[in-house]
N, C-alpha and C. Protein backbone atom coordinates (compact mmCIF):
# COMPACT_ATOMS: atom_id res chain seq x y z
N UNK A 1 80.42 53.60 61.02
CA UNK A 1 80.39 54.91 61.62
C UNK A 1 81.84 55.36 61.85
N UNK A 2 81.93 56.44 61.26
CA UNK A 2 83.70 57.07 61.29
C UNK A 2 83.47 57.14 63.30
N UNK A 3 85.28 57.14 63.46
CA UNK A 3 85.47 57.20 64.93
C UNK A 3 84.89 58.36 65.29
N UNK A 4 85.40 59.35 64.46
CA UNK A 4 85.01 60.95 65.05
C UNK A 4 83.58 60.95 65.93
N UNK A 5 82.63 60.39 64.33
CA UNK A 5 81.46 60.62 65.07
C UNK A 5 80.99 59.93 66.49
N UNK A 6 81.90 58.20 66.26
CA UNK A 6 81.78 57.68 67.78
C UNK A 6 81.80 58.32 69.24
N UNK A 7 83.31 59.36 68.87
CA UNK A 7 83.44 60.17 69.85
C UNK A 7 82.50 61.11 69.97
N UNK A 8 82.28 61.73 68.90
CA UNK A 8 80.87 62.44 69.37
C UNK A 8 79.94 62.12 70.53
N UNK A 9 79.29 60.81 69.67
CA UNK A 9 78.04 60.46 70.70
C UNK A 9 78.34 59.93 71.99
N UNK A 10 79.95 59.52 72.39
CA UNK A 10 80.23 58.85 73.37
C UNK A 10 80.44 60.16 74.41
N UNK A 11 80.92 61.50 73.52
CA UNK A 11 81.19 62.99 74.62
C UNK A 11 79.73 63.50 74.73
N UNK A 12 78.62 63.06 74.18
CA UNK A 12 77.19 64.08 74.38
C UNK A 12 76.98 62.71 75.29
N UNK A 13 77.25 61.40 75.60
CA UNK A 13 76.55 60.65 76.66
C UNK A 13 76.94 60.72 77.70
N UNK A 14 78.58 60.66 77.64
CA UNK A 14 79.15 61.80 78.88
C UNK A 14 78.41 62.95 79.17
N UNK A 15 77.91 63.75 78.85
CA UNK A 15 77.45 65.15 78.91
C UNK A 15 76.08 64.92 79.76
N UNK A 16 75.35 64.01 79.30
CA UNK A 16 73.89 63.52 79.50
C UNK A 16 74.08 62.89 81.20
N UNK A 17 75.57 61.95 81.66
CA UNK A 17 75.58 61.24 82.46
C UNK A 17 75.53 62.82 83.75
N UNK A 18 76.69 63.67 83.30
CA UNK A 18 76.85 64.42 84.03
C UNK A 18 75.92 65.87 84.53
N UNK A 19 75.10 65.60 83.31
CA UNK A 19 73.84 67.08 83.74
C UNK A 19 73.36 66.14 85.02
N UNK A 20 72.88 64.78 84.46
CA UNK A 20 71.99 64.20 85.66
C UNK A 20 72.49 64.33 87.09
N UNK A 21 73.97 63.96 86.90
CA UNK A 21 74.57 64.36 88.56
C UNK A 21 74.39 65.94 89.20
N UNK A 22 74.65 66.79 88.03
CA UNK A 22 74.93 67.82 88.36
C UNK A 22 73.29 68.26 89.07
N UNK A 23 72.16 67.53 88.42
CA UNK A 23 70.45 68.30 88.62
C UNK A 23 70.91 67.24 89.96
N UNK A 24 71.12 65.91 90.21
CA UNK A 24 71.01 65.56 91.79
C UNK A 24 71.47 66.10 93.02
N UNK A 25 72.83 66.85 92.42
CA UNK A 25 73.51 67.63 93.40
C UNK A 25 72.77 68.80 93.46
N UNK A 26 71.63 69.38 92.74
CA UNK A 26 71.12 70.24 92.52
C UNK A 26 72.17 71.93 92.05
N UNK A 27 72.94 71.27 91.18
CA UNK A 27 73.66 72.52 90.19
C UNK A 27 73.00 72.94 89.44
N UNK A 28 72.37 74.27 89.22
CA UNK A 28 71.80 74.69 88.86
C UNK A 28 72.10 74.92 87.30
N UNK A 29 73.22 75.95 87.80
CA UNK A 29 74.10 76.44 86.71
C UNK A 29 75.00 75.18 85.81
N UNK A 30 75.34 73.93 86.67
CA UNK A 30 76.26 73.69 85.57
C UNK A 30 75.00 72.59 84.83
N UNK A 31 73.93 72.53 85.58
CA UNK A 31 72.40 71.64 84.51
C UNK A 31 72.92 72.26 83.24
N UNK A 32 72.19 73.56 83.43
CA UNK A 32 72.39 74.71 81.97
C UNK A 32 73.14 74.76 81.12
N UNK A 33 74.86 74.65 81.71
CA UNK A 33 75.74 74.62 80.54
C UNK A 33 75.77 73.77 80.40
N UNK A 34 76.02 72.11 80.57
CA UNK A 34 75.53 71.12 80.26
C UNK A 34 75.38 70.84 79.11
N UNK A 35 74.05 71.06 79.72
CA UNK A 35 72.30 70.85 78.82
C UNK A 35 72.47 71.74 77.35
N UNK A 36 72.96 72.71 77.54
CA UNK A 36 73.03 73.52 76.69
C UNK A 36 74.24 73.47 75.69
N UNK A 37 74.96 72.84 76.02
CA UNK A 37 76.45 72.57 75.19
C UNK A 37 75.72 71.40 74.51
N UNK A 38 75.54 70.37 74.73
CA UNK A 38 75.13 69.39 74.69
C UNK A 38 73.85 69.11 73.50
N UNK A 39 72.87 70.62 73.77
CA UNK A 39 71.93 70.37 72.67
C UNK A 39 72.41 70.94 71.43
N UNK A 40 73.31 72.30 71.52
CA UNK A 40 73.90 72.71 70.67
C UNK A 40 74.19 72.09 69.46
N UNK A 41 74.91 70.68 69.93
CA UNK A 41 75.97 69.87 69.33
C UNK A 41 75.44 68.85 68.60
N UNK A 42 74.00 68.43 69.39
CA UNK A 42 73.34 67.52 69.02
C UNK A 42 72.02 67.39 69.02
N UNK A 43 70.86 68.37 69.29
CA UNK A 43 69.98 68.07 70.00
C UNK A 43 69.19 66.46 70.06
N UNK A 44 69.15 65.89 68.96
CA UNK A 44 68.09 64.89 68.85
C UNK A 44 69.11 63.92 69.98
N UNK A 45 70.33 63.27 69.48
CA UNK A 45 71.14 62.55 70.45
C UNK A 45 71.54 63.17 71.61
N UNK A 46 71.25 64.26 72.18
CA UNK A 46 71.09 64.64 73.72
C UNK A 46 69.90 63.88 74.30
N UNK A 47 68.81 64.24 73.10
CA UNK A 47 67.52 63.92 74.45
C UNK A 47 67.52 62.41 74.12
N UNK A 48 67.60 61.75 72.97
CA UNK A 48 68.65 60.35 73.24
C UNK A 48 68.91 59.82 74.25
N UNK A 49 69.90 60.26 74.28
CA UNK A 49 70.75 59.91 75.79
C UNK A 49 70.21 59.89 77.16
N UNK A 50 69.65 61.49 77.27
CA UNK A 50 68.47 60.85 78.47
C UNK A 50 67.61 60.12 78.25
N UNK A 51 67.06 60.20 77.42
CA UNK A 51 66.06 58.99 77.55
C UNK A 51 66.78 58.07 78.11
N UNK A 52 67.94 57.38 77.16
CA UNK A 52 67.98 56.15 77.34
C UNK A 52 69.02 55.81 78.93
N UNK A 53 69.42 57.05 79.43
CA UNK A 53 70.05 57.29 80.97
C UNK A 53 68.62 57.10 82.14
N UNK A 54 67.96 57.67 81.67
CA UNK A 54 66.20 57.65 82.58
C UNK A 54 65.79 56.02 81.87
N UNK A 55 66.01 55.52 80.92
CA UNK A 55 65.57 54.34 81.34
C UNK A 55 66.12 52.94 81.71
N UNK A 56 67.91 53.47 81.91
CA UNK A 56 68.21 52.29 82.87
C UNK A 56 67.96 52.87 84.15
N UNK A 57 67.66 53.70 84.84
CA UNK A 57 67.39 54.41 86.03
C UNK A 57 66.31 53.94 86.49
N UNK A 58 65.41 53.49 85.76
CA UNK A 58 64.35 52.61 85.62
C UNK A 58 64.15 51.32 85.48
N UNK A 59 65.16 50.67 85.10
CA UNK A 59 65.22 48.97 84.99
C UNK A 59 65.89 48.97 86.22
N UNK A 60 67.06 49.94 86.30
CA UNK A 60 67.46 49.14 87.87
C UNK A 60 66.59 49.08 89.28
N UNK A 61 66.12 50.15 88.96
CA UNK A 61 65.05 50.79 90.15
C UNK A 61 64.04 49.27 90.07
N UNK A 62 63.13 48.89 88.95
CA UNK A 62 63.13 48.21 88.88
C UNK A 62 63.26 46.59 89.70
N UNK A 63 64.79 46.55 89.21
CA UNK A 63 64.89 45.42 89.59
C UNK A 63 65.43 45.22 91.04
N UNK A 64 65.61 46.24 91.89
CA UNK A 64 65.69 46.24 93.11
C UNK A 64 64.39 46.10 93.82
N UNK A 65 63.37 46.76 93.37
CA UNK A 65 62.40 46.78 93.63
C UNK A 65 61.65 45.51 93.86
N UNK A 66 61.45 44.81 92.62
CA UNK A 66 61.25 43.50 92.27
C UNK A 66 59.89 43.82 91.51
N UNK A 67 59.72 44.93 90.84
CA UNK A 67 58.81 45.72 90.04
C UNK A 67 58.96 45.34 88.45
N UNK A 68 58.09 45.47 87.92
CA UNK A 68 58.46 45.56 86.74
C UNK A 68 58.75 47.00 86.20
N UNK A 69 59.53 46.96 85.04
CA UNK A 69 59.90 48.39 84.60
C UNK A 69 58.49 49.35 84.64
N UNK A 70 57.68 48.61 84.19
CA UNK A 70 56.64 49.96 83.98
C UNK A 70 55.78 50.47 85.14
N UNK A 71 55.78 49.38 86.00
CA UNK A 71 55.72 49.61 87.41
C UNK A 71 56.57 50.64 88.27
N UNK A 72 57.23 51.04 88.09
CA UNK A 72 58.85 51.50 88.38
C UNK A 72 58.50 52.97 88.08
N UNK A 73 58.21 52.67 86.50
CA UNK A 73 58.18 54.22 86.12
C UNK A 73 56.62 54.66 86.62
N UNK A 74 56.08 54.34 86.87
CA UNK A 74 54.23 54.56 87.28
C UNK A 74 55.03 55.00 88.38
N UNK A 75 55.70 54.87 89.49
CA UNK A 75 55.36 54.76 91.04
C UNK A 75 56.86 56.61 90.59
N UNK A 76 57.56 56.22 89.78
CA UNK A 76 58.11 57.70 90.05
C UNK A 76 57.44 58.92 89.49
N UNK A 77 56.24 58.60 88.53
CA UNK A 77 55.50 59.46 88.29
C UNK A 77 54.26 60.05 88.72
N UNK A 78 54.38 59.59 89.88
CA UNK A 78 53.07 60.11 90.73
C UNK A 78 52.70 60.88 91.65
């Protein structure tokens, strides 16, 4: 994989880390540009990224818990 593209996917996972802060802090506006720069550029490796950001959010939760992952995700979806 050329670097360029490394950097790519390493600036849309940045992008992915920071919508999530921005929706906890409840930023409305900067979710949007975000989210929206972000799909622009990439869509399939945006939602990628969350996914795979929502599912260590989920192993750790998880393992604090003393849950199993799918346990974890059942109890935040309810």
């Amino acid at each position: 994989m050329p670097s360029s593209e490394r950097k790519d996917q390493a600036n849309l996972r940045s992008a992915a880390v920071e919508a999530v802060a921005a929706y906890l802090a409840d930023e409305d506006a900067d979710i949007y540009n975000l989210t929206d720069a972000a799909v622009r550029q990439d869509a399939l490796l945006a939602a990628l990224n969350l996914v795979a950001l929502a599912a260590a959010a989920v192993t750790a939760l998880a393992e604090a818990t003393g849950r199993t992952p799918h346990e974890a995700l059942r109890s935040i979806d309810r």
